[in-house]
PDB file of N, CA and C in Angstrom:
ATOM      1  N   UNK A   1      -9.343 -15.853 -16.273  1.00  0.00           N
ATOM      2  CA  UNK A   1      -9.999 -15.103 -15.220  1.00  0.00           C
ATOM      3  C   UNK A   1      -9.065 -15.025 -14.014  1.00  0.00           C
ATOM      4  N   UNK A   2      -9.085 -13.600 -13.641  1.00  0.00           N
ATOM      5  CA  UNK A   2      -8.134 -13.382 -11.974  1.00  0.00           C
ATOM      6  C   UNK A   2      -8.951 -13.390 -11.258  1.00  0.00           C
ATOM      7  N   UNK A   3      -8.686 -14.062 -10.147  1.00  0.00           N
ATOM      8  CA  UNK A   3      -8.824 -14.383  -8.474  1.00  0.00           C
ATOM      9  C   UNK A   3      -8.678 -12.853  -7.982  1.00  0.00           C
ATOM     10  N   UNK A   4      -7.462 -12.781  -8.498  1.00  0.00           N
ATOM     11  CA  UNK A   4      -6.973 -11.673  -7.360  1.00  0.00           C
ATOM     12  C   UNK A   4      -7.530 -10.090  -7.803  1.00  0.00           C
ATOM     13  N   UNK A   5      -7.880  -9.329  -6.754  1.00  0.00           N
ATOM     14  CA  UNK A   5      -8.594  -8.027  -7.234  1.00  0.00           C
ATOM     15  C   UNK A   5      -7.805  -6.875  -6.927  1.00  0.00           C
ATOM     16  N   UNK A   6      -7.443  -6.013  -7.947  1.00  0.00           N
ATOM     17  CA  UNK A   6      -6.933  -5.840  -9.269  1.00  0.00           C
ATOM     18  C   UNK A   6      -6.424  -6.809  -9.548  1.00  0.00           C
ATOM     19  N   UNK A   7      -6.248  -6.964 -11.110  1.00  0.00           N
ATOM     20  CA  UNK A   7      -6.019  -8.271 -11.554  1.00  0.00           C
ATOM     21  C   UNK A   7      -3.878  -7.965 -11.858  1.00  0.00           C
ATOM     22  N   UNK A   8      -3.459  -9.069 -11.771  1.00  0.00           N
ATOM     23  CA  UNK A   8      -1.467  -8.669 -11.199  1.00  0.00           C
ATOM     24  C   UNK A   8      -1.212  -8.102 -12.477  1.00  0.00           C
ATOM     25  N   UNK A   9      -1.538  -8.143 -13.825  1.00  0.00           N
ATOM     26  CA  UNK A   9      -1.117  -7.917 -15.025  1.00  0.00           C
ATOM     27  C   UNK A   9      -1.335  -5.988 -14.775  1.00  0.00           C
ATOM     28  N   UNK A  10      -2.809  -6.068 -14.478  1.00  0.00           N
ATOM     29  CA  UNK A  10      -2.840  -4.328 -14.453  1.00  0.00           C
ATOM     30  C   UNK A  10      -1.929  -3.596 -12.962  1.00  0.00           C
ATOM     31  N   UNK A  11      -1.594  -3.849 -12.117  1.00  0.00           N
ATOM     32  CA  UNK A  11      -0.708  -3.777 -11.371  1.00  0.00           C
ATOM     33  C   UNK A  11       0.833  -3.573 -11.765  1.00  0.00           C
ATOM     34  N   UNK A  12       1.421  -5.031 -12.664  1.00  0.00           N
ATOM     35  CA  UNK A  12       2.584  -4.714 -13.120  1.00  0.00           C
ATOM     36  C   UNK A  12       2.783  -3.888 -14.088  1.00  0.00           C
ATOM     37  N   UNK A  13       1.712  -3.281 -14.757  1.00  0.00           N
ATOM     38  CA  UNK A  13       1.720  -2.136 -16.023  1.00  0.00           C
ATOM     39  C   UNK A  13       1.999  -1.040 -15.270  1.00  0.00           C
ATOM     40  N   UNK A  14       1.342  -0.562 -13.914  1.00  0.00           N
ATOM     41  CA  UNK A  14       1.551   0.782 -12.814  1.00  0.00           C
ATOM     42  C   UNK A  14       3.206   0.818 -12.295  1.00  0.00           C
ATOM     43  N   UNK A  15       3.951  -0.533 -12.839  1.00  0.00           N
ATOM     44  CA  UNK A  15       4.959  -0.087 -12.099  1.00  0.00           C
ATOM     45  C   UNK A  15       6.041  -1.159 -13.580  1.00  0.00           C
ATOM     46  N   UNK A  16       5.642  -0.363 -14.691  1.00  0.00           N
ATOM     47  CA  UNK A  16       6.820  -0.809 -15.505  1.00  0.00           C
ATOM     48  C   UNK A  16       7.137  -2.349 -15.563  1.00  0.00           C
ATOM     49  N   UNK A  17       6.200  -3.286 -15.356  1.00  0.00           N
ATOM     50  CA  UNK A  17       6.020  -4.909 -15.136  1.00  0.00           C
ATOM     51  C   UNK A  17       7.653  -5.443 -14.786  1.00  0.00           C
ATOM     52  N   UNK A  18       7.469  -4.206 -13.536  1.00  0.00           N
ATOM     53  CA  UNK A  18       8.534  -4.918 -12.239  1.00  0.00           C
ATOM     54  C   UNK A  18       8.236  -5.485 -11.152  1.00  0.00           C
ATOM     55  N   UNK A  19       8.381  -6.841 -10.879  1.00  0.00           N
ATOM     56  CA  UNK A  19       7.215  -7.212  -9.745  1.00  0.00           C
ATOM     57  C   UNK A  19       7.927  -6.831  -8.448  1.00  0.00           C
ATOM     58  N   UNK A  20       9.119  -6.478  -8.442  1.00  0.00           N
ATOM     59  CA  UNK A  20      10.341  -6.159  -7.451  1.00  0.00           C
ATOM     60  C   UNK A  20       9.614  -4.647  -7.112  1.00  0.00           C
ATOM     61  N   UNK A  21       9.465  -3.934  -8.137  1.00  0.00           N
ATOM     62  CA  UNK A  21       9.307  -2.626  -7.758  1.00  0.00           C
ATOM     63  C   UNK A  21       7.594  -2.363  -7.254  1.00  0.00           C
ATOM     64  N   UNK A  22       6.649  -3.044  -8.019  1.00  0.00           N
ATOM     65  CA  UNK A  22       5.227  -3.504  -7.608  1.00  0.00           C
ATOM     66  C   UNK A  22       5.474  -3.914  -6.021  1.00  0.00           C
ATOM     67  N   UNK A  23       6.160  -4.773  -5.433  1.00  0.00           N
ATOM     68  CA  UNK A  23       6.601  -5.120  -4.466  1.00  0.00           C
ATOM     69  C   UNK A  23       6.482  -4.066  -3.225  1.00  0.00           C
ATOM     70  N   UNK A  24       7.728  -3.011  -3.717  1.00  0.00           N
ATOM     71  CA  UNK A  24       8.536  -2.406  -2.817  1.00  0.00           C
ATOM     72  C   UNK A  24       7.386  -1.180  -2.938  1.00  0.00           C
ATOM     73  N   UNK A  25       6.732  -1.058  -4.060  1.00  0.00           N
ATOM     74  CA  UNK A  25       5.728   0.354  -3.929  1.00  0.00           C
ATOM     75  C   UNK A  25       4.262   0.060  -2.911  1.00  0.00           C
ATOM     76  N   UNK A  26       4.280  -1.436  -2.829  1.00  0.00           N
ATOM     77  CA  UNK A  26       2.893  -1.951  -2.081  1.00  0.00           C
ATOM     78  C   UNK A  26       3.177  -2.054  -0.944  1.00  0.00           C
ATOM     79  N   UNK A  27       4.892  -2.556  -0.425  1.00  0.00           N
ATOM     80  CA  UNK A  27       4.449  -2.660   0.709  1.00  0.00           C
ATOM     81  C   UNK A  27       5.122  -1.560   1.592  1.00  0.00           C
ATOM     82  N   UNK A  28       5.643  -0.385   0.812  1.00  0.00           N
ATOM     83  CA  UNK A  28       6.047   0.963   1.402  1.00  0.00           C
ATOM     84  C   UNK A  28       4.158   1.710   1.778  1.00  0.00           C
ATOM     85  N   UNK A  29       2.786   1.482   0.681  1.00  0.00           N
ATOM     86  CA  UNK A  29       1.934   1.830   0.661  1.00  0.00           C
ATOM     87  C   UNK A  29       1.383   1.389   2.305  1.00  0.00           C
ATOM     88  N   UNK A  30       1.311   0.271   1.770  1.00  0.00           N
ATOM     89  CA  UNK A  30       0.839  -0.835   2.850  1.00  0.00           C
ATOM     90  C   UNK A  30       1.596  -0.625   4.889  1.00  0.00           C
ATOM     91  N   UNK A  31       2.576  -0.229   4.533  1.00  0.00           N
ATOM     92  CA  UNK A  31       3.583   0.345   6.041  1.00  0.00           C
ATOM     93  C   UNK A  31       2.658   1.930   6.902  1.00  0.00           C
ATOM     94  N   UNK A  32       2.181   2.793   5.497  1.00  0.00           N
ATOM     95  CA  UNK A  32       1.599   4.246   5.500  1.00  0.00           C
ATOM     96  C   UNK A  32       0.344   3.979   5.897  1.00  0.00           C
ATOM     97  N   UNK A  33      -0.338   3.073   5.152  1.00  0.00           N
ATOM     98  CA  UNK A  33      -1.622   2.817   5.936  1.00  0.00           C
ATOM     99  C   UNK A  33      -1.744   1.915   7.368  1.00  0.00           C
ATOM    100  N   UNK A  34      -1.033   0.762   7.621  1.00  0.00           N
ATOM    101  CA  UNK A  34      -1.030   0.250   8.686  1.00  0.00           C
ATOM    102  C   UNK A  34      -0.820   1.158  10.136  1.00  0.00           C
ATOM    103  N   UNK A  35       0.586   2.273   9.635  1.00  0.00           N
ATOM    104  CA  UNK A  35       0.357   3.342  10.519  1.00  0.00           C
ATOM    105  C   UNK A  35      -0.438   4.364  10.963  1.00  0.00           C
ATOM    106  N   UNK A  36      -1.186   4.360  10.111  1.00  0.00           N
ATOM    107  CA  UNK A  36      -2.262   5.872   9.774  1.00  0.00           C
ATOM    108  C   UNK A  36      -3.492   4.614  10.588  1.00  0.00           C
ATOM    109  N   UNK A  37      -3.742   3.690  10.355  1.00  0.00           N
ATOM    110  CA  UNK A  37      -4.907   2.360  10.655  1.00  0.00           C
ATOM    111  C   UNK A  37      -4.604   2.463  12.553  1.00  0.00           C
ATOM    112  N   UNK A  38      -3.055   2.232  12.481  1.00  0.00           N
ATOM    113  CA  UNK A  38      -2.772   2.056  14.247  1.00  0.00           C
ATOM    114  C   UNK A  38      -2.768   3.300  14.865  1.00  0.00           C
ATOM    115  N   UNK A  39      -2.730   4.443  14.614  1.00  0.00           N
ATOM    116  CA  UNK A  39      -3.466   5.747  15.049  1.00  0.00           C
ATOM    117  C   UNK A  39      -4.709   5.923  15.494  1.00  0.00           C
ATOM    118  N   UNK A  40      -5.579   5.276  14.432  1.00  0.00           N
ATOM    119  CA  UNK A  40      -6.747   5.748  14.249  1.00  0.00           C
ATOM    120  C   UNK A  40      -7.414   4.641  15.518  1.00  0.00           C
ATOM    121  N   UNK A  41      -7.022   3.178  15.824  1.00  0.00           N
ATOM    122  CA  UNK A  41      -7.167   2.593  16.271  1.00  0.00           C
ATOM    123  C   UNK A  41      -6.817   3.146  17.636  1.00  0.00           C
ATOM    124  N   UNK A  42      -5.435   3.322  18.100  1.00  0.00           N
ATOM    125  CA  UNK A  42      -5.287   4.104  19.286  1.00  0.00           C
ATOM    126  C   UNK A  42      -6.465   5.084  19.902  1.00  0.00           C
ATOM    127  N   UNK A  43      -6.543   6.059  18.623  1.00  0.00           N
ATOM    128  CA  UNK A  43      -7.260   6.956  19.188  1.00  0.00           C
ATOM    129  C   UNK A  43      -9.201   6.367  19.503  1.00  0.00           C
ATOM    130  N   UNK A  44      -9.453   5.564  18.611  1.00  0.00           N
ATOM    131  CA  UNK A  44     -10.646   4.842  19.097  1.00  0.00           C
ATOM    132  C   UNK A  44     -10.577   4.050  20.137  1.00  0.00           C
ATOM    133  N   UNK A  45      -9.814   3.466  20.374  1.00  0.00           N
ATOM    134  CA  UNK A  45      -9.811   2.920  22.270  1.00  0.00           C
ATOM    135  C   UNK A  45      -9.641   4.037  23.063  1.00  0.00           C
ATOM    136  N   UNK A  46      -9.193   5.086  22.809  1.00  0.00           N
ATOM    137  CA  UNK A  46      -8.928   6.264  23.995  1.00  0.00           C
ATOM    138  C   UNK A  46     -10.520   6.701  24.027  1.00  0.00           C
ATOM    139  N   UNK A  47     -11.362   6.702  22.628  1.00  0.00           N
ATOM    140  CA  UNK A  47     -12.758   7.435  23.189  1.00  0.00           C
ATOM    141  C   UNK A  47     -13.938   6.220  23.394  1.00  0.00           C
ATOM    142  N   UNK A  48     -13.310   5.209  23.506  1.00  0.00           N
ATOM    143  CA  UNK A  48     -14.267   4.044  23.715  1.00  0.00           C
ATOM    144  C   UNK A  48     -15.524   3.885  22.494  1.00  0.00           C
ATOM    145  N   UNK A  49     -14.574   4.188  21.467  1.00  0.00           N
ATOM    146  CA  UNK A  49     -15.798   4.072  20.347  1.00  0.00           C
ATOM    147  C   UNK A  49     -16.006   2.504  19.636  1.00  0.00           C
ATOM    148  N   UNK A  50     -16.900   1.959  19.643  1.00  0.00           N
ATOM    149  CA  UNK A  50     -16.915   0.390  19.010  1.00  0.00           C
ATOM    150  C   UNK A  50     -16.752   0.714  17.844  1.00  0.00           C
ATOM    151  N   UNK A  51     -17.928   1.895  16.980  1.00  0.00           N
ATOM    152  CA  UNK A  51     -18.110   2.124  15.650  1.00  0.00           C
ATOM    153  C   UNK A  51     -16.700   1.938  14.981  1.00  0.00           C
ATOM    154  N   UNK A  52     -16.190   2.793  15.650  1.00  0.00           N
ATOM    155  CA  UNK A  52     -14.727   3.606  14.712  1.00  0.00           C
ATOM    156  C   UNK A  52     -14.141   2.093  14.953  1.00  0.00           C
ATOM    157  N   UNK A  53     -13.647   1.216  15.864  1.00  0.00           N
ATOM    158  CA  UNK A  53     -12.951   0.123  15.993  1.00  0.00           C
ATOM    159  C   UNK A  53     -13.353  -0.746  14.898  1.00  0.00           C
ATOM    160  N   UNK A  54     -14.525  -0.999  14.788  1.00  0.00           N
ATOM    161  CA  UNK A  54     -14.959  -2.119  13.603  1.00  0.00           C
ATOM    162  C   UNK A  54     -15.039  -1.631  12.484  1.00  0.00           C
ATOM    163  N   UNK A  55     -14.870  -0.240  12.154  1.00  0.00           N
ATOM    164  CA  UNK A  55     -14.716   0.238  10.505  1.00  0.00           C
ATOM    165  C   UNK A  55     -12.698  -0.047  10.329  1.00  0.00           C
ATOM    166  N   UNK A  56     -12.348  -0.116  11.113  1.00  0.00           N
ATOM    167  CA  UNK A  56     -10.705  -0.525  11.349  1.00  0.00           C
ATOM    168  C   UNK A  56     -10.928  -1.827  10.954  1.00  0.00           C
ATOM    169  N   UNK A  57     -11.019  -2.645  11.440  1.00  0.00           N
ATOM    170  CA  UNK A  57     -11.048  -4.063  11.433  1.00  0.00           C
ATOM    171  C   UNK A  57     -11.328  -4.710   9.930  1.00  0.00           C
ATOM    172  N   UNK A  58     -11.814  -3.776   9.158  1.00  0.00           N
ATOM    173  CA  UNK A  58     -12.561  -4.691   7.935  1.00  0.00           C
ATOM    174  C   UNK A  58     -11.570  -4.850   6.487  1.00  0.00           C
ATOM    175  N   UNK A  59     -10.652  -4.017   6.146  1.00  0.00           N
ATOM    176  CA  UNK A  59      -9.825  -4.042   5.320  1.00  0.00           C
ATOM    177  C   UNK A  59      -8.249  -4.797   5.874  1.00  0.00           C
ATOM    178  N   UNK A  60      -7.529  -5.371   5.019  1.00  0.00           N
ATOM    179  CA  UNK A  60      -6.026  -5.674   5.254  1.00  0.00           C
ATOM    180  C   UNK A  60      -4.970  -4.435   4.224  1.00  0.00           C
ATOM    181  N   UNK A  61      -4.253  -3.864   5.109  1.00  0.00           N
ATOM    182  CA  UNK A  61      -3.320  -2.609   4.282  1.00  0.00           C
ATOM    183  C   UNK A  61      -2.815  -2.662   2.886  1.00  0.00           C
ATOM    184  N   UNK A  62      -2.399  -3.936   2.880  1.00  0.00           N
ATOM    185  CA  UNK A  62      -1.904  -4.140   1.738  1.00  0.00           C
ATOM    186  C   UNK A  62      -2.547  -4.472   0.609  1.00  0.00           C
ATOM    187  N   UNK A  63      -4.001  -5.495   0.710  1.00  0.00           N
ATOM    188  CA  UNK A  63      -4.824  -5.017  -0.201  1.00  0.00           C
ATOM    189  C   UNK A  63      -5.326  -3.629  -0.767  1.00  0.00           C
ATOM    190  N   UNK A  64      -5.739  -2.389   0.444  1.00  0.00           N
ATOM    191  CA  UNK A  64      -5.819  -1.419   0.199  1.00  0.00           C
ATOM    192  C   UNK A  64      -4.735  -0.383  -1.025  1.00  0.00           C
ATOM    193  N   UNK A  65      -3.759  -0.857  -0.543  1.00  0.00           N
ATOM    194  CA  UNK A  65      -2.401  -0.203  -1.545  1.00  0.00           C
ATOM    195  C   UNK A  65      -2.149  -0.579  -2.703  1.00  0.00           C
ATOM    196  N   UNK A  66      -2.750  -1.781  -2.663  1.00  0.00           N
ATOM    197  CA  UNK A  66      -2.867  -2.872  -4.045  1.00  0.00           C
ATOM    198  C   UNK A  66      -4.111  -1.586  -5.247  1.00  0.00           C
ATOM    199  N   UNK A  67      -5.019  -1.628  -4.621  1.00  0.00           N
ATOM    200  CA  UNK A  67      -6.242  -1.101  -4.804  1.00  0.00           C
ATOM    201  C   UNK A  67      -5.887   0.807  -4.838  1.00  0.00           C
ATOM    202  N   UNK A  68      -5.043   1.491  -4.499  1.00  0.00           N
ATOM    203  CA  UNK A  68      -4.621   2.585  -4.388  1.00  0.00           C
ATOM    204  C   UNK A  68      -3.746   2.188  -5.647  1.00  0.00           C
ATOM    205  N   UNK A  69      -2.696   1.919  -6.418  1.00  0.00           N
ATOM    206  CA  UNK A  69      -2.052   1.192  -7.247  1.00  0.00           C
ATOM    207  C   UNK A  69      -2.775   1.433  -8.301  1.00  0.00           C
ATOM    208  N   UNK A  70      -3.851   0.067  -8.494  1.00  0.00           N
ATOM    209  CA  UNK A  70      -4.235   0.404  -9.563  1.00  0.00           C
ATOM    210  C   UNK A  70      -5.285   1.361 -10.142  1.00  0.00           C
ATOM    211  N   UNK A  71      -6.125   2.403  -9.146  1.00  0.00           N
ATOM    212  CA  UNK A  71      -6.521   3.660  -9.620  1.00  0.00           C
ATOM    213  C   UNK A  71      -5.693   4.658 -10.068  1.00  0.00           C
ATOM    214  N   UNK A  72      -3.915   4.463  -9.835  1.00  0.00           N
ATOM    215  CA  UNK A  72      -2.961   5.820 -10.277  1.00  0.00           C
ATOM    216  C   UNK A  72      -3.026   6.229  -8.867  1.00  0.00           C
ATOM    217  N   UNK A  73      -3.523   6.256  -7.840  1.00  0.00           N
ATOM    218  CA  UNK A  73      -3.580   7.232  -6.586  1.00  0.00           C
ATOM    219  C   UNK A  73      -2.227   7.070  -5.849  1.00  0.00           C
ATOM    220  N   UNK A  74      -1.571   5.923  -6.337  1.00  0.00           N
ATOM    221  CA  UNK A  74       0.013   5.599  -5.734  1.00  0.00           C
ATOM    222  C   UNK A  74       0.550   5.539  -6.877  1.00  0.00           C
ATOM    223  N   UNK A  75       1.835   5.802  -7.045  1.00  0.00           N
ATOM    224  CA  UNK A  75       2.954   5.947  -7.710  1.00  0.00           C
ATOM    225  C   UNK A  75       4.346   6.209  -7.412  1.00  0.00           C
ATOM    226  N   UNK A  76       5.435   5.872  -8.423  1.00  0.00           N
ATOM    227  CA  UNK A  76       6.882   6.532  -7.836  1.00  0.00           C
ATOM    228  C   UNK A  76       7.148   7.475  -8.801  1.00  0.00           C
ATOM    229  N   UNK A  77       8.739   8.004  -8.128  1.00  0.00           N
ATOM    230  CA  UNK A  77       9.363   8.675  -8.945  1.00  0.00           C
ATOM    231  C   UNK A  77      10.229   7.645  -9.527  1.00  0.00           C
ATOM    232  N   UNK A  78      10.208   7.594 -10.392  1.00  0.00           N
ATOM    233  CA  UNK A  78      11.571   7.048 -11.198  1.00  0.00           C
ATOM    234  C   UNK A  78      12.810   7.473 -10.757  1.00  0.00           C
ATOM    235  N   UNK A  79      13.082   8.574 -11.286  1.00  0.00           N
ATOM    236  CA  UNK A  79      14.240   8.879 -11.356  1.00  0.00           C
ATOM    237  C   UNK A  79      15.125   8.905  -9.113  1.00  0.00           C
ATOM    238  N   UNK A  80      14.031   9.398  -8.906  1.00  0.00           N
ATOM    239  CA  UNK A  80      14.499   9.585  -7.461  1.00  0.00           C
ATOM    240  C   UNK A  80      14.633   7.709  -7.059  1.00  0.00           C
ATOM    241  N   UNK A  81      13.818   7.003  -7.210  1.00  0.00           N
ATOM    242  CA  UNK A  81      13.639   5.793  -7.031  1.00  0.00           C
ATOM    243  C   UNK A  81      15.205   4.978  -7.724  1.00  0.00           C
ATOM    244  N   UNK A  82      15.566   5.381  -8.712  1.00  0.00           N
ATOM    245  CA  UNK A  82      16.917   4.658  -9.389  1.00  0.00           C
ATOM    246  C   UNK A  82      18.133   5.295  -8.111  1.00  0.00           C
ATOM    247  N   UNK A  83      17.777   6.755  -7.783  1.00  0.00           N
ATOM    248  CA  UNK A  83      18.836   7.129  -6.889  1.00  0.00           C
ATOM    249  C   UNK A  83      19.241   6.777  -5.751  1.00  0.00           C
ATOM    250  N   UNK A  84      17.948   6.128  -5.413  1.00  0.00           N
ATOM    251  CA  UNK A  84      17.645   5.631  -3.745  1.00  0.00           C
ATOM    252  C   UNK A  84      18.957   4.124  -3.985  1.00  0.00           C
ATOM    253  N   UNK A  85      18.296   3.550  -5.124  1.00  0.00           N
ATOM    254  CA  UNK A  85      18.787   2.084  -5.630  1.00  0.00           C
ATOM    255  C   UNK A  85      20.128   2.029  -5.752  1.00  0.00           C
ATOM    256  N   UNK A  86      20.647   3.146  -6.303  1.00  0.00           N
ATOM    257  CA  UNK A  86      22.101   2.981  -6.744  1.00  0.00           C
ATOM    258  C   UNK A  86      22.832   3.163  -5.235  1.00  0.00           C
ATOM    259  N   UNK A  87      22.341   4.235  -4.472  1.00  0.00           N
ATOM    260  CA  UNK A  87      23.181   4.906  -3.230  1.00  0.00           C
ATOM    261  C   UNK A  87      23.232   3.387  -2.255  1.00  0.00           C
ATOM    262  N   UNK A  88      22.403   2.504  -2.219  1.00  0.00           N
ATOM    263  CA  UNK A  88      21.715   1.166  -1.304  1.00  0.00           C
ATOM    264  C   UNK A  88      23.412   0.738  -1.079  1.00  0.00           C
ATOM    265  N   UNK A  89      23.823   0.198  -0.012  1.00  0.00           N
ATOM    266  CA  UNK A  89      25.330  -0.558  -0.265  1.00  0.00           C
ATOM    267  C   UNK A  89      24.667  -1.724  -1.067  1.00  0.00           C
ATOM    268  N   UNK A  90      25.971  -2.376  -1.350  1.00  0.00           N
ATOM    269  CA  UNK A  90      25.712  -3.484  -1.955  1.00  0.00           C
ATOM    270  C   UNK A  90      26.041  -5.040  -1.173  1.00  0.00           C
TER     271      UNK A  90
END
């Protein structure tokens, strides 16, 4: 039995059971939502809304991306993804 929700086995199947690349796809996910989260947050202190502030507050990003992951709703390219890798200095 997994603790963790999605369970890591169906996770590493979404990304070719690379935990490097599982990694780098969660927490590129996880960067998109934290930003899109600190927007939304900005803009709810500008209208003094509590509602909108505490529907912010209740998730962590990276669970979310975890959870985006394993529905298919996140994914890479392969091939562009090997290109990124090779061009990286070393």
């Amino acid at each position: 039995m997994s603790l963790m929700q999605p369970p890591i086995d169906d996770l590493l199947d979404k990304a070719d059971n690379d935990r490097f690349l599982l990694c780098s796809i969660a927490s590129e996910r996880a960067r998109d939502i934290n930003d899109m989260m600190r927007r939304q947050r900005d803009r709810a202190i500008a209208l003094q809304s509590a509602n909108q502030i505490a529907q912010l507050a209740g998730r962590k990003p990276l669970s979310l991306a975890m959870e985006e992951i394993a529905r298919d709703e996140v994914g890479y390219d392969r091939q562009k993804f090997e290109e990124e890798e090779a061009a990286k200095p070393v």
